[in-house]
Protein backbone atom coordinates (compact mmCIF):
# COMPACT_ATOMS: atom_id res chain seq x y z
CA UNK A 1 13.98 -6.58 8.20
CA UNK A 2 10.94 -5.98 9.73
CA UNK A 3 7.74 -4.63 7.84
CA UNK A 4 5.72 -1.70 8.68
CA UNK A 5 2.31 -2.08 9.86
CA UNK A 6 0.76 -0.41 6.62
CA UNK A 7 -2.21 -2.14 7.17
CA UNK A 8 -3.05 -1.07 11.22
CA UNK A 9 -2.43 2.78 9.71
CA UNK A 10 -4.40 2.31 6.39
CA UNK A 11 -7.61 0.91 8.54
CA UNK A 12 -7.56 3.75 11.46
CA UNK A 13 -8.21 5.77 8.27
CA UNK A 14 -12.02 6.24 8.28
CA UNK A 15 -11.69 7.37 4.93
CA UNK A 16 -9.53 4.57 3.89
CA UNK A 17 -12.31 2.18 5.05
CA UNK A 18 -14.84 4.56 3.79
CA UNK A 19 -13.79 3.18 0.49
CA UNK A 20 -11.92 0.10 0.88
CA UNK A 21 -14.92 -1.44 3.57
CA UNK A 22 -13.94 -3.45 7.40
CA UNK A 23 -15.56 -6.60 6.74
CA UNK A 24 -12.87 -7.47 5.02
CA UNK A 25 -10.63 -3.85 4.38
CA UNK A 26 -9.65 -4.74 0.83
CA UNK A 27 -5.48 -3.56 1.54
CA UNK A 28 -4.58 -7.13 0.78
CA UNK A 29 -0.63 -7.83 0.68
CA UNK A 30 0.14 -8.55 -3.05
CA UNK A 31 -0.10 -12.08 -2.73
CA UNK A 32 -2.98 -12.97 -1.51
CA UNK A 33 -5.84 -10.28 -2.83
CA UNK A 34 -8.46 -12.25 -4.23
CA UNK A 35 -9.39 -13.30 -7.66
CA UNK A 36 -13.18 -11.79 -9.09
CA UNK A 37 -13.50 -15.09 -8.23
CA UNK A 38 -12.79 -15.69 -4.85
CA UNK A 39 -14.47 -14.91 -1.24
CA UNK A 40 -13.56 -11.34 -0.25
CA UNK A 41 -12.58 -9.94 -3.79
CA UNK A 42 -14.48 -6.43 -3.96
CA UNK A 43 -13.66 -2.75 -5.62
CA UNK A 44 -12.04 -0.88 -5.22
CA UNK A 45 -9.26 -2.38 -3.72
CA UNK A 46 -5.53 -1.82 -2.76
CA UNK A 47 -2.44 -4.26 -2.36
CA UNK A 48 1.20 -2.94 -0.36
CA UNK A 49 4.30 -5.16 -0.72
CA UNK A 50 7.89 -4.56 0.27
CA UNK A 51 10.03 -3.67 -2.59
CA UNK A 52 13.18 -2.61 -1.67
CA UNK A 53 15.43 -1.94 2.08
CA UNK A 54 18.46 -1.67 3.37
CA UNK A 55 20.24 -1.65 7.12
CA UNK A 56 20.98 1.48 8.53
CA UNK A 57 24.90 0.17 9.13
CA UNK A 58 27.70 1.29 11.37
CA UNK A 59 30.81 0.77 11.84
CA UNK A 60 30.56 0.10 15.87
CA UNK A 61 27.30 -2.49 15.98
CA UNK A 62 24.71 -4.23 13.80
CA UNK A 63 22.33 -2.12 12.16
CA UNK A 64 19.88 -1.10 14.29
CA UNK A 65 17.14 0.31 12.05
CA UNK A 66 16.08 -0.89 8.75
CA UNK A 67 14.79 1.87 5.61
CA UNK A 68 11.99 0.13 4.35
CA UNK A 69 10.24 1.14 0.84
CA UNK A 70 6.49 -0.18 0.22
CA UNK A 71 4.61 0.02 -2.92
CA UNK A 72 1.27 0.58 -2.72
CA UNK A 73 -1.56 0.20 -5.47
CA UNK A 74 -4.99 0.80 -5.74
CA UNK A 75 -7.48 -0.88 -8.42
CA UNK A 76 -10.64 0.04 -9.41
CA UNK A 77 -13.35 0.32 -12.18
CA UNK A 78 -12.66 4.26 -12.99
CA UNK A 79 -9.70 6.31 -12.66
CA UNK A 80 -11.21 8.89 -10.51
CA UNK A 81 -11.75 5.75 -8.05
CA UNK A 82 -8.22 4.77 -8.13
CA UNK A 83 -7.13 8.06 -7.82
CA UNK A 84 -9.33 9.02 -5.00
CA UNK A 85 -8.17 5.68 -3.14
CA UNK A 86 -4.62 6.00 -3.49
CA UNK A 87 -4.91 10.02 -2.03
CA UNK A 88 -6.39 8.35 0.74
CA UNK A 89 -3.87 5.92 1.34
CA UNK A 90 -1.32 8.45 0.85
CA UNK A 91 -2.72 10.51 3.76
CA UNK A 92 -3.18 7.48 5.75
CA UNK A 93 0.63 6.61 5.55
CA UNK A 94 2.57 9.97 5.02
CA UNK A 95 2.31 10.55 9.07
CA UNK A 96 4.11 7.41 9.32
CA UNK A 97 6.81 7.59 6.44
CA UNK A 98 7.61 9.72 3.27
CA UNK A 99 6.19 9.14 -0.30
CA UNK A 100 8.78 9.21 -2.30
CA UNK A 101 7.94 8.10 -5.71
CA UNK A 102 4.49 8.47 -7.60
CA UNK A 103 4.22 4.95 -9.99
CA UNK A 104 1.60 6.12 -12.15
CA UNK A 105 -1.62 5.48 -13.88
CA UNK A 106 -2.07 2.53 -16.16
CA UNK A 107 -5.69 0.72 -17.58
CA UNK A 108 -5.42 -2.95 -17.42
CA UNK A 109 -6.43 -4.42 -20.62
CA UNK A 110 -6.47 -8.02 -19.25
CA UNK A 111 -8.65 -7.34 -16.16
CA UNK A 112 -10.23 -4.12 -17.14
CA UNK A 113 -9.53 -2.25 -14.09
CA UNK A 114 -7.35 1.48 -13.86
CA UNK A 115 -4.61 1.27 -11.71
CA UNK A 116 -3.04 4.05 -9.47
CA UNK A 117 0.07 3.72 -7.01
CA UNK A 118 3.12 5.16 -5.02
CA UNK A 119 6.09 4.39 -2.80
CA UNK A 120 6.47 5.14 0.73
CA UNK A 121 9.54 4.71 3.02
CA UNK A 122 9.63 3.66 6.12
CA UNK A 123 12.33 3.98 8.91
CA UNK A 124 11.79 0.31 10.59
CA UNK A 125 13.59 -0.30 14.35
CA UNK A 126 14.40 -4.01 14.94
């Protein structure tokens, strides 16, 4: 399964970087955005990971395309923030794939920042 290049479509995106900056873009995959702590860490930011796929089978030869789905969140000090950076995303991705679920708004207690996201599929050739 092969994954999208969500990050090469968020950063064409001058909005996206607008917000999310080029020296680093802060669209980390979700396991390696950095701590408050850490080098790079900076808000608002945004993480994408693959959460669910499936081969396109037949009957007659080996899948040939995969359906990808990516969840994508952004973090930030205010809601409006998050919000704002997750509409970006959105229209940085949709030409690419199809939203298809909204994941909501949360505030995280433990690291005080509000937290916006959504799913977008993507049809991946192998």
């Amino acid at each position: 399964m092969s994954y999208p290049p969500v990050f090469g479509y968020a950063t064409a995106s001058p909005t996206v970087t607008g917000l999310l900056g080029t020296a680093p873009t802060r669209f980390w995959p979700f396991d390696i955005a950095p701590a408050p702590t850490q080098a790079g860490y900076g808000l608002p930011y945004s993480t994408h990971q693959l959460v669910y796929g499936s081969p396109e089978n037949s009957l007659s030869c080996p899948a040939g395309t995969d359906l990808v789905g990516i969840q994508v969140d952004a973090y930030a000090k205010t809601v409006t923030q998050a919000r704002t950076v997750t509409e970006a995303l959105r229209d940085a991705l949709e030409p690419h794939g199809y939203v298809v679920s909204l994941l909501g708004e949360e505030w995280e207690q433990a690291t005080g920042l509000y937290r916006s996201g959504f799913t977008v599929e993507f049809w991946q050739d192998r």
